[in-house]
C-alpha atoms as a PDB file:
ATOM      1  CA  UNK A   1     -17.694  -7.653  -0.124  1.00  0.00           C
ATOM      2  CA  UNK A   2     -15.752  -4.216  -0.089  1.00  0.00           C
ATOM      3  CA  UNK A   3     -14.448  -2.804   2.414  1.00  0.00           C
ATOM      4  CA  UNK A   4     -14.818   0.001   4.211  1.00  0.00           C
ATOM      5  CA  UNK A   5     -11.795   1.473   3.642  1.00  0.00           C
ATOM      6  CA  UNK A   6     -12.554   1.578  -0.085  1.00  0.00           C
ATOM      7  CA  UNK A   7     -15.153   4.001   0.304  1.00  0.00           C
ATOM      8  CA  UNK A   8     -11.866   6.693   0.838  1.00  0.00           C
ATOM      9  CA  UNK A   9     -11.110   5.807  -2.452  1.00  0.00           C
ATOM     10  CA  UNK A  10     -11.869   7.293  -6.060  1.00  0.00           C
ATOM     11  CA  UNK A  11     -10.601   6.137  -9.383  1.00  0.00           C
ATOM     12  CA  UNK A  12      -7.623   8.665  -8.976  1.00  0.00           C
ATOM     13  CA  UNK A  13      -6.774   8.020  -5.484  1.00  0.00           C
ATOM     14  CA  UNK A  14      -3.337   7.071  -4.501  1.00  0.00           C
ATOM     15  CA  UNK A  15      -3.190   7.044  -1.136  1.00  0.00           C
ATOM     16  CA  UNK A  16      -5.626   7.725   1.705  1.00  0.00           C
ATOM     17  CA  UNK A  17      -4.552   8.958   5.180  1.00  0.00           C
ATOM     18  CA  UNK A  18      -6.981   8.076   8.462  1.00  0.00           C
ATOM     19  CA  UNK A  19      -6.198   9.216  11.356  1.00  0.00           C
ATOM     20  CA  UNK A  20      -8.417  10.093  15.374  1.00  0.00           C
ATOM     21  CA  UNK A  21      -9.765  13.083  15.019  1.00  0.00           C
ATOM     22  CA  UNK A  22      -8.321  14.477  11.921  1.00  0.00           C
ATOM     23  CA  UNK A  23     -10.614  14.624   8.860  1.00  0.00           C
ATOM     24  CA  UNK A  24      -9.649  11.912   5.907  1.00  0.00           C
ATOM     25  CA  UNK A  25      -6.970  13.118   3.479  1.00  0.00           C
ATOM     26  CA  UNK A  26      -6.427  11.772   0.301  1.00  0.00           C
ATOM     27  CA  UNK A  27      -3.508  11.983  -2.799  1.00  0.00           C
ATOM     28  CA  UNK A  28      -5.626  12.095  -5.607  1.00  0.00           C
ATOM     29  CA  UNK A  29      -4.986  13.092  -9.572  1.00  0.00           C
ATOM     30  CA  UNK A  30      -2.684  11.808 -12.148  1.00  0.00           C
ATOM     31  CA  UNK A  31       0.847  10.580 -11.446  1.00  0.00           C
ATOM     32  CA  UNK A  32       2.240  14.294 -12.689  1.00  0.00           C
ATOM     33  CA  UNK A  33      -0.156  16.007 -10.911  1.00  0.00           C
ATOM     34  CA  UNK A  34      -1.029  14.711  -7.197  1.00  0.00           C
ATOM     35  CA  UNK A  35      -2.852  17.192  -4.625  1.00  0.00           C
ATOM     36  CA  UNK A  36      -3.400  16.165  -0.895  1.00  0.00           C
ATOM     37  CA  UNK A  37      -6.938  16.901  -0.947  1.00  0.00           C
ATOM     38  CA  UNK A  38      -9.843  15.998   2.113  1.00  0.00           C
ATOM     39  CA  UNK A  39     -11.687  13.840   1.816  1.00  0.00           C
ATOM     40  CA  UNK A  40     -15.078  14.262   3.965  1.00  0.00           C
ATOM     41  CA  UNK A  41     -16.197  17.425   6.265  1.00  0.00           C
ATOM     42  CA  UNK A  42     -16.005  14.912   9.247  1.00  0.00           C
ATOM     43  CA  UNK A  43     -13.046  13.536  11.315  1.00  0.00           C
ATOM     44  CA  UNK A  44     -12.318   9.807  11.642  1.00  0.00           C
ATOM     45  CA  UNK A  45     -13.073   8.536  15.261  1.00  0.00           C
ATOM     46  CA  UNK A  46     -11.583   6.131  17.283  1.00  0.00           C
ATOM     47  CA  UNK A  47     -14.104   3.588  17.453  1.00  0.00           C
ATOM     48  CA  UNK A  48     -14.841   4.211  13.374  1.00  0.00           C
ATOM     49  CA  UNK A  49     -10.663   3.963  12.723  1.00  0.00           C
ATOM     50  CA  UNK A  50     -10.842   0.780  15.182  1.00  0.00           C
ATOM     51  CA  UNK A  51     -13.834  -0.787  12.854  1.00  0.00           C
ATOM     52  CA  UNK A  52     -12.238  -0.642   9.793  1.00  0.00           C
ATOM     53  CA  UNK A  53      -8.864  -2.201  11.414  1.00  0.00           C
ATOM     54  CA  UNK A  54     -10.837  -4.907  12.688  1.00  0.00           C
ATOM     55  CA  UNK A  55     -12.007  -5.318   8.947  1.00  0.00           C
ATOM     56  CA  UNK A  56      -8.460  -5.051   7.367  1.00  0.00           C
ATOM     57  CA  UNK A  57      -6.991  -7.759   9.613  1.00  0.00           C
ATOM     58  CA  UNK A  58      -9.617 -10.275   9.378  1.00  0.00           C
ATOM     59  CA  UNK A  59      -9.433  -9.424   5.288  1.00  0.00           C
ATOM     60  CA  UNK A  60      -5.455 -10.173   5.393  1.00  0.00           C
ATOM     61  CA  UNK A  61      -6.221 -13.125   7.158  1.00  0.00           C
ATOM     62  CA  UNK A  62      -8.860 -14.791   5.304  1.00  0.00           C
ATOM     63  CA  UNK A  63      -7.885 -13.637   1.614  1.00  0.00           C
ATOM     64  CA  UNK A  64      -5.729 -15.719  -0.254  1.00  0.00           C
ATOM     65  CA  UNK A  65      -4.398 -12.784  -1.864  1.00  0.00           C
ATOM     66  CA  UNK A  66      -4.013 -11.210   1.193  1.00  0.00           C
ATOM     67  CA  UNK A  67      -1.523 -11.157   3.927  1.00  0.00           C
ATOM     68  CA  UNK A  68      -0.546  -9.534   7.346  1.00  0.00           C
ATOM     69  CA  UNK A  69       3.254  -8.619   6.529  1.00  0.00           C
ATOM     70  CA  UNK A  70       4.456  -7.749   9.867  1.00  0.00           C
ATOM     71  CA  UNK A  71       3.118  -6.296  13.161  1.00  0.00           C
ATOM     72  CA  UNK A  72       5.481  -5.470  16.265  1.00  0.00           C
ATOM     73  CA  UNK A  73       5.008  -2.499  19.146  1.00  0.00           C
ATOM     74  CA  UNK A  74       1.845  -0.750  17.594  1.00  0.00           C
ATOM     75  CA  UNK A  75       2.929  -1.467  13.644  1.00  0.00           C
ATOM     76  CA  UNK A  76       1.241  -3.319  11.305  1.00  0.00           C
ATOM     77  CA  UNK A  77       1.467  -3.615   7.627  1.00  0.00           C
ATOM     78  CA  UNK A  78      -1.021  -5.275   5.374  1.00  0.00           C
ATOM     79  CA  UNK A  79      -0.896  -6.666   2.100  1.00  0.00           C
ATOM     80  CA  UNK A  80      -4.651  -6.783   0.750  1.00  0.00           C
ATOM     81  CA  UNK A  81      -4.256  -7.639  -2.925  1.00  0.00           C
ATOM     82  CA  UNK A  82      -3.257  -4.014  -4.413  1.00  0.00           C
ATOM     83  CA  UNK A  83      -3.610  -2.033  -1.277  1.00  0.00           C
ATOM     84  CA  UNK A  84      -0.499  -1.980   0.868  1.00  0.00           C
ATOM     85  CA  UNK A  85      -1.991  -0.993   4.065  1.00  0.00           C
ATOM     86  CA  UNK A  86       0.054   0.538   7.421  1.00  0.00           C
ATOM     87  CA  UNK A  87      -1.685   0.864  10.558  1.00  0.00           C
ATOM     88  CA  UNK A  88      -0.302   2.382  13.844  1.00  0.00           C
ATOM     89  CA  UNK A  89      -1.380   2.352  17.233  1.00  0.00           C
ATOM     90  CA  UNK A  90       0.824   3.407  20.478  1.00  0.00           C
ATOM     91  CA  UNK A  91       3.585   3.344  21.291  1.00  0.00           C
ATOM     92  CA  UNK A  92       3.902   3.340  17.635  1.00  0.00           C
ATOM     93  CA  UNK A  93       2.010   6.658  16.855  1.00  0.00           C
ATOM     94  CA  UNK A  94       0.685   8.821  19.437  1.00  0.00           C
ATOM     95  CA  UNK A  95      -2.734   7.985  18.136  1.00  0.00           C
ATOM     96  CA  UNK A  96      -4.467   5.537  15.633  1.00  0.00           C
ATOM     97  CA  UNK A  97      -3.745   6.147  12.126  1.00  0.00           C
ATOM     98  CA  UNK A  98      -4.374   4.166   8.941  1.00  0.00           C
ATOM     99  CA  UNK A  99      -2.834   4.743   5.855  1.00  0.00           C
ATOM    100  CA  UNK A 100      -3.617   2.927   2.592  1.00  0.00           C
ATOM    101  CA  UNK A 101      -2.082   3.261  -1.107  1.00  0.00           C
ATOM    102  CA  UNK A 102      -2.658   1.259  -3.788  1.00  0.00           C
ATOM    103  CA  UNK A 103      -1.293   1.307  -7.536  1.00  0.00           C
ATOM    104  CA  UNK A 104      -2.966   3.833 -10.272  1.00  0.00           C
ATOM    105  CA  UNK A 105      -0.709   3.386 -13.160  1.00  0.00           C
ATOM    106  CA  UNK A 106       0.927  -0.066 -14.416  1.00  0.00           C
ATOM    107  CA  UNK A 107       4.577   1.651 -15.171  1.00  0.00           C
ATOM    108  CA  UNK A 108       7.292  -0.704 -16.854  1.00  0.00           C
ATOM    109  CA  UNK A 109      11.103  -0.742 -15.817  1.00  0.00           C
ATOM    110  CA  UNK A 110      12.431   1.206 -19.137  1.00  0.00           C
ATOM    111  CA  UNK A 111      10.104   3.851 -18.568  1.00  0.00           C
ATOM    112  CA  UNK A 112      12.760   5.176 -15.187  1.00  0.00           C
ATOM    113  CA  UNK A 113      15.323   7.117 -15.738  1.00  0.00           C
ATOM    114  CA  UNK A 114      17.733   4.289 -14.933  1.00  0.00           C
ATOM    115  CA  UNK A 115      21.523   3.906 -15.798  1.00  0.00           C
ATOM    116  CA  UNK A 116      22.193   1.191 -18.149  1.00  0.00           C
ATOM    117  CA  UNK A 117      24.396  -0.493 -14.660  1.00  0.00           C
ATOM    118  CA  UNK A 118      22.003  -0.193 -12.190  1.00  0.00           C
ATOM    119  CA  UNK A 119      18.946  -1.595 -14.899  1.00  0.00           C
ATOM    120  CA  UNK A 120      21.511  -3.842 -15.603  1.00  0.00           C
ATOM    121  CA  UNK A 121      22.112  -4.784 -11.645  1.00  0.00           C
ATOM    122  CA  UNK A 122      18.522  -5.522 -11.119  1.00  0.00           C
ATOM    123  CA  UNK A 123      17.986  -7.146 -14.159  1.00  0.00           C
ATOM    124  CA  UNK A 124      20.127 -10.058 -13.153  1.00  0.00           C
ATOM    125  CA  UNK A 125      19.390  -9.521  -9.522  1.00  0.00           C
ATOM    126  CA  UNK A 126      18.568 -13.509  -8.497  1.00  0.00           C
ATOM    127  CA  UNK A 127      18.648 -13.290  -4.121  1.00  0.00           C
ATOM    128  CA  UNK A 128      15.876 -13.872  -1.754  1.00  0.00           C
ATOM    129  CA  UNK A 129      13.872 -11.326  -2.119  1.00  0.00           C
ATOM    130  CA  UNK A 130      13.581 -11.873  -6.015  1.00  0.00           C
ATOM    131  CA  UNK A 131      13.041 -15.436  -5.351  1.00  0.00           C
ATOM    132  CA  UNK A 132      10.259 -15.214  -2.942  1.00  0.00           C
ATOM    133  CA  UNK A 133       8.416 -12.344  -5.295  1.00  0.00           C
ATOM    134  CA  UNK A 134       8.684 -14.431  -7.756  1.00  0.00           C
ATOM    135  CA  UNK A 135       7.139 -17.711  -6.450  1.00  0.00           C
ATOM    136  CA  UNK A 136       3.997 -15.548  -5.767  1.00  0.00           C
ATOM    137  CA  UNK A 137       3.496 -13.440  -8.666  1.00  0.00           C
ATOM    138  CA  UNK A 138       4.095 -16.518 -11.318  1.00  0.00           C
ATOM    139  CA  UNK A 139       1.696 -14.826 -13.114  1.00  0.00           C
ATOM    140  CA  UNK A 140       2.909 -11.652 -13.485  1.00  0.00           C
ATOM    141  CA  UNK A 141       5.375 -10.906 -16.312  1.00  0.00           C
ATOM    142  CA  UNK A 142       9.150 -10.533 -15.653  1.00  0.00           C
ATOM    143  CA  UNK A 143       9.076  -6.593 -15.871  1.00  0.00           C
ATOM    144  CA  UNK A 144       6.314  -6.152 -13.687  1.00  0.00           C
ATOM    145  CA  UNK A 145       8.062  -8.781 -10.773  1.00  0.00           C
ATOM    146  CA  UNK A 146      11.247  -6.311 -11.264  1.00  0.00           C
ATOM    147  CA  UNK A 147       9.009  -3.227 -10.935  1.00  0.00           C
ATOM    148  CA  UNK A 148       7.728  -5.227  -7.749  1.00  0.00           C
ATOM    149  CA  UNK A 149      11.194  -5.662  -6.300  1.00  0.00           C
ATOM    150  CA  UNK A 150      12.525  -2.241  -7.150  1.00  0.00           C
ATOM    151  CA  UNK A 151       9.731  -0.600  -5.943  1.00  0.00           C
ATOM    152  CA  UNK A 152      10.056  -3.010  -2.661  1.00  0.00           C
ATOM    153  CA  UNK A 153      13.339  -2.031  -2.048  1.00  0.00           C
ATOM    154  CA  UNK A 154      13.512   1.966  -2.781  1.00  0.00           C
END
């Protein structure tokens, strides 16, 4: 069953921004060439933006490859498969906002411009963080778990 949410969405959409009484924006196009574009005539409302949280959270809750990653003070942040998903209420944000961004291009570590040290550094990075990534993305290929981290941590 899709989601609401994914109806923001084309095939070139990175990253769609919801918020009360603002119409839907969207970062849309290539990785080279993004515009912040609008998505609909219409502004979200309230009781639409609190719909498709209700949907999110009881996604991230019953997914397997889904999880609620935090939520404190009016901030939460969803993990629903490729969407990473941050929702604010107040005294968070002064009003509800949604914003969702998922991956539109698999990129590999050597294509960054990276110094040989710091490629080097998180090549034989080993901690926590590395650890835990790695435990749930055993199916994922070395480079793309680094990718994961970096992209985690910058």
């Amino acid at each position: 069953m899709t989601l609401h949410i994914e109806d923001f969405f084309t095939d070139d959409t990175m990253s769609v921004h919801l918020k009360n009484k603002v119409i839907p924006m969207g970062k849309r196009g290539s990785i080279r060439n993004v515009e912040f574009v609008e998505i609909r005539d219409t502004p979200c409302t309230s009781s639409e933006l609190k719909e498709i949280t209700r949907e999110l959270l009881e996604r991230a809750r019953a997914d397997s490859e889904s999880f609620i990653e935090m939520s404190l003070n009016g901030a939460t942040v969803l993990q629903i498969r490729d969407m990473r998903i941050a929702i604010s209420n107040p005294p968070f944000s002064d009003d509800v906002e949604i914003t969702a961004v998922r991956p539109v291009a698999s990129v590999k570590l050597d294509e960054y411009r990276l110094g040989d040290k710091l490629k080097e550094r998180i090549l034989g990075q080993r901690g926590i963080l590395y650890q835990v990534l790695r435990e749930r993305a055993n199916q994922h290929s070395e480079q793309e778990l680094l990718f994961s981290c970096t992209r985690t941590i910058m």
